[in-house]
Protein backbone atom coordinates (compact mmCIF):
# COMPACT_ATOMS: atom_id res chain seq x y z
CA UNK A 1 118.83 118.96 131.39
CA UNK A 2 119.76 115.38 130.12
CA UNK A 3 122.94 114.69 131.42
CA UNK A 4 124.60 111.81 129.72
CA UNK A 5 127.85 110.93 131.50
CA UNK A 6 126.09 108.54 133.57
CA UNK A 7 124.44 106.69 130.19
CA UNK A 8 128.29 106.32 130.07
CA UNK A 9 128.97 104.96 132.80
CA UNK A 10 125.83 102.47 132.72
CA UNK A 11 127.12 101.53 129.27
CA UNK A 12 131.31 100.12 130.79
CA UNK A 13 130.50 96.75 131.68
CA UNK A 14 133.26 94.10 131.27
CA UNK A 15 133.90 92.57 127.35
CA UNK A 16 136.88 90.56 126.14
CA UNK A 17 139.37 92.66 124.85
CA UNK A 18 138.97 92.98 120.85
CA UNK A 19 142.05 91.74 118.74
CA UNK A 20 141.88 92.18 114.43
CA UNK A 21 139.38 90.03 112.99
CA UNK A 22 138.66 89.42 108.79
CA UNK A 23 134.80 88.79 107.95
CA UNK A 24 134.63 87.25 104.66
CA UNK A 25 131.48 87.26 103.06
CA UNK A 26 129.48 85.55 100.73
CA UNK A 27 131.55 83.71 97.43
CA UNK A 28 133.12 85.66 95.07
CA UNK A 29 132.88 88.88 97.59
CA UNK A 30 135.96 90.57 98.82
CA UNK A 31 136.99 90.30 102.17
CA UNK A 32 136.06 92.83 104.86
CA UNK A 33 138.58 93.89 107.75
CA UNK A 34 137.61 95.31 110.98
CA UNK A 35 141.08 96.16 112.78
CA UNK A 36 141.73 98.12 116.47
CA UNK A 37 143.39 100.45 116.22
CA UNK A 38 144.26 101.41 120.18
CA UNK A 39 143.19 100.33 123.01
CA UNK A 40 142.19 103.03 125.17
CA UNK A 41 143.09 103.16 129.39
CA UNK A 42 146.25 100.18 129.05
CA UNK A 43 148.75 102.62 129.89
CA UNK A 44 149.24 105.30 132.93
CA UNK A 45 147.70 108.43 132.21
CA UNK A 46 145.94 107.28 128.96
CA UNK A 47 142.24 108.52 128.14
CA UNK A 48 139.45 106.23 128.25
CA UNK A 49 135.51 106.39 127.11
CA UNK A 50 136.45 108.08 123.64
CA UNK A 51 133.57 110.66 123.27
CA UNK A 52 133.87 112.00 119.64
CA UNK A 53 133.83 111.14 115.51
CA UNK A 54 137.77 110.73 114.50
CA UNK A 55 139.18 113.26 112.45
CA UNK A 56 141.71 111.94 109.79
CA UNK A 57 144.70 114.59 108.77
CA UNK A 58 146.46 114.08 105.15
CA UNK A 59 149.24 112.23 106.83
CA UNK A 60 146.89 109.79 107.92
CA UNK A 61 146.87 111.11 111.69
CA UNK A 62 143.42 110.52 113.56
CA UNK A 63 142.76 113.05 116.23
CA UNK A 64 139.95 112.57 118.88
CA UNK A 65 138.75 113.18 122.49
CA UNK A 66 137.82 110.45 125.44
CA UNK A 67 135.40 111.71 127.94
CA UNK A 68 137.37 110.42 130.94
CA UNK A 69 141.35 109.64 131.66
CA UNK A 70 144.25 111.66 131.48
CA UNK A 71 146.49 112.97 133.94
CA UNK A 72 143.39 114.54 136.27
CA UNK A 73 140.51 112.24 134.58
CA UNK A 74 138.56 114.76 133.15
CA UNK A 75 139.12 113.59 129.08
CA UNK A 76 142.17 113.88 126.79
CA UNK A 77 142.80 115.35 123.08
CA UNK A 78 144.57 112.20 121.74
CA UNK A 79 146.43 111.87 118.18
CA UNK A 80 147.04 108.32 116.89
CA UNK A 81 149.71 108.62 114.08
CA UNK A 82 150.47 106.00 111.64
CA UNK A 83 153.80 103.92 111.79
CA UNK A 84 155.47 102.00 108.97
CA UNK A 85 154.37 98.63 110.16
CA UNK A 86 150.54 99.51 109.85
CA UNK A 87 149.84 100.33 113.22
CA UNK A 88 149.10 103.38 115.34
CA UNK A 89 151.33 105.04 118.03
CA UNK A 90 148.87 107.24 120.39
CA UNK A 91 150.00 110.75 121.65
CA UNK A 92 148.00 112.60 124.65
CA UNK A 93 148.04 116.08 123.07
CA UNK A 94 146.16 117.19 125.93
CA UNK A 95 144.76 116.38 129.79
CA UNK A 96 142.28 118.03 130.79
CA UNK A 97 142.38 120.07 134.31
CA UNK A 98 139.01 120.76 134.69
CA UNK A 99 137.94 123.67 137.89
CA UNK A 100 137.29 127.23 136.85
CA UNK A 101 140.22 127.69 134.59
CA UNK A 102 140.10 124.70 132.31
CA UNK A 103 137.29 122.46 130.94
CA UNK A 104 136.18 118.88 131.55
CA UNK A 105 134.80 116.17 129.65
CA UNK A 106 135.63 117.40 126.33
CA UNK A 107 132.54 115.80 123.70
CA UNK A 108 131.39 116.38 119.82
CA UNK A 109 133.35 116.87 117.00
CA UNK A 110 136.85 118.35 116.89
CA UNK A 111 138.37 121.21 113.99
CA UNK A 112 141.53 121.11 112.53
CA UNK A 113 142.67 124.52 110.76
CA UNK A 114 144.99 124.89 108.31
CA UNK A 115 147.71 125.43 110.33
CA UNK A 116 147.31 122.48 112.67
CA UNK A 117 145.32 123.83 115.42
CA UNK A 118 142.50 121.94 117.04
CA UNK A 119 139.07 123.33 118.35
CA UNK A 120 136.62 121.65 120.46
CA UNK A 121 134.01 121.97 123.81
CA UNK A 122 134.16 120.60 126.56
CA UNK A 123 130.58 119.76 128.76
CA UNK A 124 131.71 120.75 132.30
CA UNK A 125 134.60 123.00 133.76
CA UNK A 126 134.83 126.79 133.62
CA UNK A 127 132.14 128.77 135.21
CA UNK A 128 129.51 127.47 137.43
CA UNK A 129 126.59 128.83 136.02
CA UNK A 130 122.86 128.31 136.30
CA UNK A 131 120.86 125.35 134.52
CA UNK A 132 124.27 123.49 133.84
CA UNK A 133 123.71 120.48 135.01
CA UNK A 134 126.68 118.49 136.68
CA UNK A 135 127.02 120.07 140.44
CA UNK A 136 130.00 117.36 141.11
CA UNK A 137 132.66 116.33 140.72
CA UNK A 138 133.33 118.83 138.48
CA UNK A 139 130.57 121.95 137.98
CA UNK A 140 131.21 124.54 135.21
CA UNK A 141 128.88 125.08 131.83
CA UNK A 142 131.55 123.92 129.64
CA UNK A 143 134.13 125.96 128.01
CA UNK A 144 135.46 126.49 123.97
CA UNK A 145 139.24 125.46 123.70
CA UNK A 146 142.31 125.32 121.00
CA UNK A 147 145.13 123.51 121.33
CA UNK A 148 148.35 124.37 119.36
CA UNK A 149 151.53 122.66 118.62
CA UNK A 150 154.48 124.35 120.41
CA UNK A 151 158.34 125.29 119.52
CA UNK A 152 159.58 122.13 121.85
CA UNK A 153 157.06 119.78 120.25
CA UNK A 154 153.70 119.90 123.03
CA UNK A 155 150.47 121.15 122.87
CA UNK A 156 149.39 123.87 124.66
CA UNK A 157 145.72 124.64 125.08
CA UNK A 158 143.94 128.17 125.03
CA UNK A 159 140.35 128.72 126.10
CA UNK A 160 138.76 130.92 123.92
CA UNK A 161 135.45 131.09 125.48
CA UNK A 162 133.75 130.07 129.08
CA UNK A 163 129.91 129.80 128.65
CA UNK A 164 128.15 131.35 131.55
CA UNK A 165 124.22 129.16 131.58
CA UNK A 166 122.93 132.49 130.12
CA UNK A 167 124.63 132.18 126.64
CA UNK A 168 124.38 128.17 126.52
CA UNK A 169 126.15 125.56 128.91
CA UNK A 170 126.08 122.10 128.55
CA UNK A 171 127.37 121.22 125.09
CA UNK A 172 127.27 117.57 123.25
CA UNK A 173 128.08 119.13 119.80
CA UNK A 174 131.10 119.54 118.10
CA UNK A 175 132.37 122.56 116.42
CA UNK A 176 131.96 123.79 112.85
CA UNK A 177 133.59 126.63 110.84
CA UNK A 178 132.76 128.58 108.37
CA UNK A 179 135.05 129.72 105.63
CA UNK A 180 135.44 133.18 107.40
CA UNK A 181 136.96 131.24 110.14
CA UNK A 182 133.69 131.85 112.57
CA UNK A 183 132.93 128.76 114.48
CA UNK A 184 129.23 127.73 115.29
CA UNK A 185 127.92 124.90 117.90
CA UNK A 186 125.10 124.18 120.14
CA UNK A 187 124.51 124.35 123.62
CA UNK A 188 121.85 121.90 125.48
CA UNK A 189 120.76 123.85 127.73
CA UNK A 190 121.30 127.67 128.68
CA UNK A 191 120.01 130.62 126.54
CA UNK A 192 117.33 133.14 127.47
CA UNK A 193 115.34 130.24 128.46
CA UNK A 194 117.39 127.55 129.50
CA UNK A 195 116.27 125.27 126.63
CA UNK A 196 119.63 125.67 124.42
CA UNK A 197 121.34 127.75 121.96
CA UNK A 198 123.13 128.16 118.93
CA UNK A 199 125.96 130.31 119.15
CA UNK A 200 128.69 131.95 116.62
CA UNK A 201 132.06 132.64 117.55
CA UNK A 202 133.95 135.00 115.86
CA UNK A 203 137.41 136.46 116.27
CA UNK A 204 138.00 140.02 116.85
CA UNK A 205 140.54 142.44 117.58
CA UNK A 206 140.15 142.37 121.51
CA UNK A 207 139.53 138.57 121.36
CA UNK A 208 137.22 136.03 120.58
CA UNK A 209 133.35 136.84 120.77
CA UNK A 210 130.68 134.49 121.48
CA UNK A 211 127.10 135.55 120.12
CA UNK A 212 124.04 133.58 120.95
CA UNK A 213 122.39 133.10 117.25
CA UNK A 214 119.33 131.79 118.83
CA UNK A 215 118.07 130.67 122.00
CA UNK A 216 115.32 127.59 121.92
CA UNK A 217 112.20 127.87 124.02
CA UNK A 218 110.61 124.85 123.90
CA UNK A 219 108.03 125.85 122.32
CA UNK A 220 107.55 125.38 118.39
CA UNK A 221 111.03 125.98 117.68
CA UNK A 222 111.95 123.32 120.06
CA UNK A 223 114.69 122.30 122.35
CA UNK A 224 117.65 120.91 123.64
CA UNK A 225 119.47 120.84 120.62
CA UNK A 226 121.76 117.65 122.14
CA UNK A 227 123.56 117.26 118.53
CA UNK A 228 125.35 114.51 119.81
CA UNK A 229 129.28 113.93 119.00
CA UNK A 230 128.23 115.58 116.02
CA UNK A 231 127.82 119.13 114.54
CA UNK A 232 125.89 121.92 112.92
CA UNK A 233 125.92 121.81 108.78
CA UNK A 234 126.13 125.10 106.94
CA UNK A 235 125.44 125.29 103.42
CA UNK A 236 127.30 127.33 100.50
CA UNK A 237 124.94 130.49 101.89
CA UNK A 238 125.60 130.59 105.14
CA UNK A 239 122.51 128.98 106.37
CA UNK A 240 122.52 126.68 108.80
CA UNK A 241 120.78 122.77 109.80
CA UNK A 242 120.65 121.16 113.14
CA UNK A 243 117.99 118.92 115.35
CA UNK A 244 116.18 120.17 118.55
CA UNK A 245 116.00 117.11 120.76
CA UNK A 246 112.76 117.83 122.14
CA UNK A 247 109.97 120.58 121.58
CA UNK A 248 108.00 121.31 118.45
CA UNK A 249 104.44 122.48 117.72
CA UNK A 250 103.23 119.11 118.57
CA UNK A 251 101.94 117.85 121.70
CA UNK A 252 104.09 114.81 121.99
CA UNK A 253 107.48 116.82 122.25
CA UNK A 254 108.95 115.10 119.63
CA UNK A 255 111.89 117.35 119.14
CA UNK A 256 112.35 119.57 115.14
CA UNK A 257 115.07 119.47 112.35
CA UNK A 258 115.60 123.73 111.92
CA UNK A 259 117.22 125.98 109.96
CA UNK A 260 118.62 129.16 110.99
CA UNK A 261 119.15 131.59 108.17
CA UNK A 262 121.52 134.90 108.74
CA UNK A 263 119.86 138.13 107.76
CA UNK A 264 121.37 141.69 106.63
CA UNK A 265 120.67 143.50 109.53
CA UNK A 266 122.74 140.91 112.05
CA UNK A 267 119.68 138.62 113.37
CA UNK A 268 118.83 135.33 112.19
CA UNK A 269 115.66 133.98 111.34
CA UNK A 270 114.88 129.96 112.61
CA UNK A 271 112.81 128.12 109.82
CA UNK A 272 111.03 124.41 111.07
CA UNK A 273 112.01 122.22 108.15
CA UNK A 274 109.96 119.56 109.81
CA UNK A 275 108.34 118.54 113.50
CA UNK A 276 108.21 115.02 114.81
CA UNK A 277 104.72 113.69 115.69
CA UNK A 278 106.49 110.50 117.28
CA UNK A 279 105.07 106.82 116.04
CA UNK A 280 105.77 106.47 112.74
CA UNK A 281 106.84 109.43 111.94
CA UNK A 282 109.74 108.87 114.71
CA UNK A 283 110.82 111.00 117.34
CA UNK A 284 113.55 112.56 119.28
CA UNK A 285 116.42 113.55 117.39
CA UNK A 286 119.40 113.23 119.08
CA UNK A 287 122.03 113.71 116.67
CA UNK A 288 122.67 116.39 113.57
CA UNK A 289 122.29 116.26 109.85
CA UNK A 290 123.56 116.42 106.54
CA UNK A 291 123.00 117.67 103.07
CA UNK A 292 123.45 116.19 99.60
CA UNK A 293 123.87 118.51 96.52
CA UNK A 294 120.90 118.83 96.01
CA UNK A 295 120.14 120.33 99.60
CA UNK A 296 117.66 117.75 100.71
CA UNK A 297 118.31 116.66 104.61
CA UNK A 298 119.34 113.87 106.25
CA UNK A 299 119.02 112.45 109.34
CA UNK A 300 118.24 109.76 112.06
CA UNK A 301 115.76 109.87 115.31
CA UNK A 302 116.12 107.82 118.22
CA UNK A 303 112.64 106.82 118.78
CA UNK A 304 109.55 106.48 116.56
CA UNK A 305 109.11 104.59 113.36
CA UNK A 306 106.77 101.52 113.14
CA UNK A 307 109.34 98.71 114.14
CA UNK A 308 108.90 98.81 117.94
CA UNK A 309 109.59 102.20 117.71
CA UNK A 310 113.27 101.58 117.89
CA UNK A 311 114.16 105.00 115.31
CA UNK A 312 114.42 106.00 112.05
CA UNK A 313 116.77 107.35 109.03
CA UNK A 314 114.86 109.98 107.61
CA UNK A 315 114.77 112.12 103.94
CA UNK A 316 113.72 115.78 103.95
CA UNK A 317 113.61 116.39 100.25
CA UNK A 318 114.01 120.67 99.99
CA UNK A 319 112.27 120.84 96.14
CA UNK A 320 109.30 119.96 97.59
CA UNK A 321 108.62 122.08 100.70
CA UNK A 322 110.81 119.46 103.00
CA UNK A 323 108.26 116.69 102.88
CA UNK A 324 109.84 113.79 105.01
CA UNK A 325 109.98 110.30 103.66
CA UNK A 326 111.68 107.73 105.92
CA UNK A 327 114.66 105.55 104.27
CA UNK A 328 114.89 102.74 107.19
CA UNK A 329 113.21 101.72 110.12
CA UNK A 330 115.42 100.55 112.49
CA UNK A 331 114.03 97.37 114.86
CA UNK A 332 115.68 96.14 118.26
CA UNK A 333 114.84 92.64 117.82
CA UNK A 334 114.98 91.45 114.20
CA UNK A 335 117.26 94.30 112.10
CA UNK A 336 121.05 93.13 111.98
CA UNK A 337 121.72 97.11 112.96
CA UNK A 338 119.46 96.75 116.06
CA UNK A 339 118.74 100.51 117.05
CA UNK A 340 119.70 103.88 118.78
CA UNK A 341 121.47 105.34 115.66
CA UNK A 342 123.53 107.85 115.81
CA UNK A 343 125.02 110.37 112.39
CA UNK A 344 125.21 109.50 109.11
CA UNK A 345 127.70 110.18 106.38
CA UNK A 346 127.70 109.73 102.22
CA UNK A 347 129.74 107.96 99.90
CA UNK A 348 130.70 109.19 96.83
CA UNK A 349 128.62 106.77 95.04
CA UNK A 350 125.13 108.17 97.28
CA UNK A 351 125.54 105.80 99.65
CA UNK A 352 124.10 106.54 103.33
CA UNK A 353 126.36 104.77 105.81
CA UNK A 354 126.22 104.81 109.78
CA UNK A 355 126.75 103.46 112.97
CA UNK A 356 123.60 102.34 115.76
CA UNK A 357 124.59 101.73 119.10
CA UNK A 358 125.60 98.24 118.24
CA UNK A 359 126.83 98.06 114.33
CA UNK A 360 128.40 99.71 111.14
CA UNK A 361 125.38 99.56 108.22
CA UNK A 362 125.37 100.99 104.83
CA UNK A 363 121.97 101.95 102.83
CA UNK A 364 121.53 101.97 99.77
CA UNK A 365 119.31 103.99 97.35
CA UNK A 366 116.46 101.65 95.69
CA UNK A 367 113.27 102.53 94.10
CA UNK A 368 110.81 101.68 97.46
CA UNK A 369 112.76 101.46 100.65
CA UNK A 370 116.53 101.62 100.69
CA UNK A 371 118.58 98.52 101.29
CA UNK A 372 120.04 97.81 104.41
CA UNK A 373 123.76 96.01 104.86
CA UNK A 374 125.33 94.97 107.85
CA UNK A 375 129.25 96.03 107.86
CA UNK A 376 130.32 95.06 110.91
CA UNK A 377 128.37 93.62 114.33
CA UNK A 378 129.57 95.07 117.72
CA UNK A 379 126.99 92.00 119.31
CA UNK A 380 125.95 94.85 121.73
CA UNK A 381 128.71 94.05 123.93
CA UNK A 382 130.93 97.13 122.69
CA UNK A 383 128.29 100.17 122.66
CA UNK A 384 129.06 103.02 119.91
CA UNK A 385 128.21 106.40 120.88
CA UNK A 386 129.94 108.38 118.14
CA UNK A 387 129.40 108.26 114.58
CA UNK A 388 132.17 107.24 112.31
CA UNK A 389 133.85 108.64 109.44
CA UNK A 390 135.13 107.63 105.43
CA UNK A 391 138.15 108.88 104.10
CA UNK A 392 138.83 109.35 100.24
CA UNK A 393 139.78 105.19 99.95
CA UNK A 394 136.18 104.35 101.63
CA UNK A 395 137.69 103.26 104.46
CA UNK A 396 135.70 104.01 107.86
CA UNK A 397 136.93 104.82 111.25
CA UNK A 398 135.33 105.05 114.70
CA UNK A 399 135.33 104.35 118.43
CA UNK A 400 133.59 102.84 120.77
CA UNK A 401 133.13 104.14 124.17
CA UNK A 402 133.94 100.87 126.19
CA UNK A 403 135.76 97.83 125.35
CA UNK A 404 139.38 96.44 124.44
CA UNK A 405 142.18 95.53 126.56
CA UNK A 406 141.27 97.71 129.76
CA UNK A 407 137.82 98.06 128.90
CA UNK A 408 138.34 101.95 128.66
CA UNK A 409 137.00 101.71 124.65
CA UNK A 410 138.99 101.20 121.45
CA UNK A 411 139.50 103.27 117.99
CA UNK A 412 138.93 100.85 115.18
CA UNK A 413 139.03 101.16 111.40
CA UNK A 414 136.76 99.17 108.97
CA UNK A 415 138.04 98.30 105.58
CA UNK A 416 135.89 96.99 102.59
């Protein structure tokens, strides 16, 4: 079990706080803004370490999670609502309690329904199974939650599912839902195994039911499906895309990109699109992927690639047999990105955008390689652990996990 939180804590060294800056680039180019949005941890009782993607409402509300902070310290649900001036006022929807009862250290990628609700997992809290990881401060294998708006204008928060170490514990990944209103995730570890699961959740009439879709082994189909502050993908059939950390047919333990594909009689069926043989071919996929229209995969790997083997962004084109063909090779020394890339999201034009550990870069389709451009430069001093997000304008929003005012990380929002 890779447990993370301390990669956090490694990570919160002392920055100057970040105020709004303009880069203007080369003549006749517009100008680019990179604004903060909040800083996280300056007032009492305020979350800090923001540990999730934003998600942006139609009023222009951004909703998101911080690993840490809150009125007990084990993570928040935050809003940050837009006023008339242009700035944002934050709201603590949520505080986590942590213990048996509640969850701690809420991570991945929140839901919003239609109605307003919000759905999310937590890593720690609930029951103290086996293979879970954290012992202290705060055991538990991580629990599913919603939070709904109440009558006298709160939140109130209902767990809809505990996870026990046999039916997956440990979860970096956010939710996703289907149009049925089923939610999928991942576990890291747990499962018949204790390599990870993918698990459905489905309401029924005595409740909400958790079924394990598939358990990894660590064998060929892999393991530790981290998924990290992102989420599964499911396409218009039901099928569904993710990355095993680790595992594969190979020797080096590269970790797989699968699909899992639902079958009439209830099971479903896990398909390798492709194994990672490390070196050039990169390695360790630690976050998910996505799909064009066309069905072909996308995706990034820590490790591997032939620039000091500093990770990759990778194609896995479906019309023929999910060959691989990698976009960009990321290099810790000389590319303006740097490395340790995390998701990566499209334009509407085809664009692949995305942030590293230390930047904002855009790619762009060419007939070789793809074309690299540095957005925005976090000079390694303000570490992003969460991918960001592009509304319908093109504008992009994130967080980083330390930084700003109190050094507790800030939400920012990058305008072209």
């Amino acid at each position: 079990m890779r447990n993370l939180l301390p990669q956090f804590l490694s990570r919160c060294v002392a920055v100057l706080g970040t105020i709004m800056l303009t880069l203007v680039l080369g003549s006749g180019m517009q100008a680019q803004t990179f604004q903060v949005l909040h800083d996280f941890g300056v007032a009492a009782g305020d979350g800090n370490l923001p540990s999730s993607p934003l998600l942006k409402d139609s009023a222009g509300n951004l909703y998101g999670t911080t690993g840490f902070g809150g009125a007990h310290n084990w993570g928040t649900v935050f809003r940050l609502s837009p006023t008339s001036t242009g700035s944002f006022t934050e709201t603590i929807l949520y505080s986590f309690k942590g213990g048996s009862a509640d969850g701690a250290y809420p991570q991945g990628t929140l839901v919003r329904d239609s109605v307003g609700n919000l759905y999310g997992v937590t890593q720690n809290g609930g029951i103290t199974g086996t293979g879970c990881g954290v012992t202290t401060p705060n055991p538990g294998c991580g629990v599913v939650f919603r939070l709904h708006p109440t009558t006298t204008g709160g939140w109130a928060e209902t767990v809809l599912h505990r996870f026990t170490g046999t039916d997956g514990g440990t979860s970096f990944a956010g939710l996703v839902q289907d149009s049925k209103g089923n939610f999928y995730g991942a576990t890291s570890v747990g499962g018949s195994a204790g390599r990870g699961t993918v698990f459905k959740l489905s309401h029924t009439s005595t409740g909400w039911k958790e079924i394990v879709l598939h358990s990894f082994t660590g064998g060929a189909d892999g393991a530790e499906p981290m998924m990290f502050q992102t989420a599964l993908t499911i396409d218009g059939l039901g099928n569904i895309y993710g990355s095993a950390y680790s595992g594969g047919s190979s020797t080096v333990n590269a970790g797989v990109i699968f699909e899992l594909i639902p079958q009439t009689s209830g099971a479903w069926t896990e398909k390798i699109l492709h194994t990672f043989q490390s070196g050039a071919d990169g390695s360790e996929p630690l976050t998910g992927v996505i799909l064009d229209k066309s069905g072909n995969v996308y995706g990034t790997t820590l490790k591997g690639g032939t620039q000091l083997g500093s990770g990759v962004v990778f194609k896995l084109t479906a019309a023929n047999g999910y060959t691989k063909t990698v976009l960009h090779n990321f290099n810790a020394l000389t590319d303006p990105a740097r490395s340790n890339a995390h998701g990566v999201f499209f334009d509407a034009n085809g664009n692949l955008f995305g942030t590293t550990e230390y930047a904002l870069y855009e790619l762009t389709p060419a007939p070789t390689d793809w074309t690299e451009t540095l957005l925005w430069s976090f000079d390694g001093e303000v570490p992003v652990y969460a991918p960001a997000i592009m509304d319908a304008q093109g504008h992009i929003w994130g967080t980083t996990l330390v930084g700003g005012l109190a050094n507790g990380g800030i939400a920012w929002e990058f305008i072209p």
